[in-house]
Protein backbone atom coordinates (compact mmCIF):
# COMPACT_ATOMS: atom_id res chain seq x y z
CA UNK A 1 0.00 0.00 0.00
CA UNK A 2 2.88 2.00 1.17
CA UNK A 3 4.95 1.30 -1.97
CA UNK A 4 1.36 2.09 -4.05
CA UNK A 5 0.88 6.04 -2.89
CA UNK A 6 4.69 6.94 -2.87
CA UNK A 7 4.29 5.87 -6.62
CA UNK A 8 1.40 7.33 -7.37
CA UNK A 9 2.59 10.82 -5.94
CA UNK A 10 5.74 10.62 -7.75
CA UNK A 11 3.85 10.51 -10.80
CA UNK A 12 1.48 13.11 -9.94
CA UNK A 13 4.32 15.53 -8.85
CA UNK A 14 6.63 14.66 -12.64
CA UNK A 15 3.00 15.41 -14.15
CA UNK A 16 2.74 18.60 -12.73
CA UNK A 17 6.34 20.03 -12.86
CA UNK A 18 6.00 19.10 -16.55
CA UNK A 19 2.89 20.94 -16.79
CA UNK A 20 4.16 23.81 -15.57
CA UNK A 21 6.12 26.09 -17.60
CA UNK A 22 9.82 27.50 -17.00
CA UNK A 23 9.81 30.62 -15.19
CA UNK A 24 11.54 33.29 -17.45
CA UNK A 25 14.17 35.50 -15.88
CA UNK A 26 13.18 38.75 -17.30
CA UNK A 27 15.79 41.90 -17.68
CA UNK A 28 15.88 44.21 -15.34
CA UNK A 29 18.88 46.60 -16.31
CA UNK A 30 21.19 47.34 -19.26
CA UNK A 31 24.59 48.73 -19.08
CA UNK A 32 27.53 49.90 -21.73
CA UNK A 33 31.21 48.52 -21.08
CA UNK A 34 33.66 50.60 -23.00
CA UNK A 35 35.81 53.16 -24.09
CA UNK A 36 34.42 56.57 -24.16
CA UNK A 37 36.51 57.77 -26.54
CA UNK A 38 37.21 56.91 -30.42
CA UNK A 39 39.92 58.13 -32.75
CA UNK A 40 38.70 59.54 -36.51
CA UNK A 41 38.15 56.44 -38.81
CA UNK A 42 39.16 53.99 -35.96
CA UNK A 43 37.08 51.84 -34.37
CA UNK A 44 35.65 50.67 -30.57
CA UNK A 45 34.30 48.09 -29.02
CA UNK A 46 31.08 48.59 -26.98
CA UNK A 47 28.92 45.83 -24.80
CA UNK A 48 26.09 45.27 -23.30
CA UNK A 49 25.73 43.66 -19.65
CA UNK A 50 22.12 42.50 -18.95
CA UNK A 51 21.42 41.91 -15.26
CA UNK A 52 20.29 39.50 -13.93
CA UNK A 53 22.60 37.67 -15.59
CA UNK A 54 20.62 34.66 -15.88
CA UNK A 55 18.08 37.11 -17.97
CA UNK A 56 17.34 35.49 -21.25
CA UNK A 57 17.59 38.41 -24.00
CA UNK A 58 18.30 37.36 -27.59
CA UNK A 59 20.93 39.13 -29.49
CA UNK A 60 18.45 40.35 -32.23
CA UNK A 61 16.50 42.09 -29.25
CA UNK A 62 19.43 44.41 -28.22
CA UNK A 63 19.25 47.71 -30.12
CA UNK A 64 21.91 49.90 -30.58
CA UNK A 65 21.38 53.81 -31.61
CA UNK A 66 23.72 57.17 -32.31
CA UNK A 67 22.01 60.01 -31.56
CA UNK A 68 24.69 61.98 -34.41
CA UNK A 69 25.70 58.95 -36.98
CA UNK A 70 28.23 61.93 -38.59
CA UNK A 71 30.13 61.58 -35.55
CA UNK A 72 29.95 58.35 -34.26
CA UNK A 73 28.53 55.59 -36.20
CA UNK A 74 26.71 52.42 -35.01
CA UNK A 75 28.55 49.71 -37.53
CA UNK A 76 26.40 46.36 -35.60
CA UNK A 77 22.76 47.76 -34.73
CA UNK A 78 21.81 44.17 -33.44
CA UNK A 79 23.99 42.22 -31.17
CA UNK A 80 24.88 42.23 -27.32
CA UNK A 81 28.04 44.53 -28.25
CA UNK A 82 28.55 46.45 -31.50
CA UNK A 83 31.20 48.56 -32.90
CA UNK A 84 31.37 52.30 -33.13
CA UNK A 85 33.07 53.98 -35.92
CA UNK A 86 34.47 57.67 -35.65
CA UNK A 87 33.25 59.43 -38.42
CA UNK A 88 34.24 62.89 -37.39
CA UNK A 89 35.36 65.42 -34.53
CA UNK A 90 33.00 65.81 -32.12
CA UNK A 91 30.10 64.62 -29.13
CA UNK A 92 27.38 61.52 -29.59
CA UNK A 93 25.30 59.74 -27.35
CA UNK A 94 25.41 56.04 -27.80
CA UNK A 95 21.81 53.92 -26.62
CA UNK A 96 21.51 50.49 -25.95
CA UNK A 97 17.97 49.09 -25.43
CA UNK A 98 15.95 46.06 -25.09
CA UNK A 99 13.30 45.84 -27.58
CA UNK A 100 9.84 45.36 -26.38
CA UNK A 101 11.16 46.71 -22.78
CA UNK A 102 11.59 50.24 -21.75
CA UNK A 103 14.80 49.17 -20.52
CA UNK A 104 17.55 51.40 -22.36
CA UNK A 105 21.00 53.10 -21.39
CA UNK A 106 23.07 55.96 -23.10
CA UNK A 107 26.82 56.57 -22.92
CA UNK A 108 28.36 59.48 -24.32
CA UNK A 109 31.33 59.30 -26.67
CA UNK A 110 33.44 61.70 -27.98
């Protein structure tokens, strides 16, 4: 009897984890990692960092933006970093955001 109801609850707890479905970590905050500064036709290296970390954000869902693409130019508008090309002297803002969230950060780069 024992051996009967310790079965039939482990089969009615594997059907009901199953059932259920994985709790998503969502995004709570986005972040820039990089230099602030890039040299006339050279290039830079930006990233994102998502926290949590165990958030699950696709790379095609992080946006990258230049507020002035004359001065500093987006080359990789969909990844979790991108590269930023100096086009010409002066100030840009640089945004990172998740799409579908209001979650965005800026970073300015001259």
């Amino acid at each position: 009897m024992k051996k009967k109801l310790i079965a039939g609850l482990l089969v009615f707890a594997m059907m009901v984890t199953s059932a259920m479905p994985a709790m998503a970590v969502k995004a709570r905050k986005i972040a820039i990692k990089g230099k602030k500064t890039v040299t006339v036709g050279r290039t830079i290296e930006l990233d994102s960092v998502i926290t949590p970390k165990k958030a699950k954000v696709r790379d095609r869902n992080i946006i990258w933006t230049s507020s002035k693409p004359s001065v500093a130019k987006v080359l990789e508008k969909r990844d979790d970093d991108t590269k930023i090309k100096g086009m010409k002297p002066g100030k840009a803002t640089i945004t990172v955001r998740i799409k579908g969230t209001s979650i965005k950060k800026k970073y300015k780069i001259t």
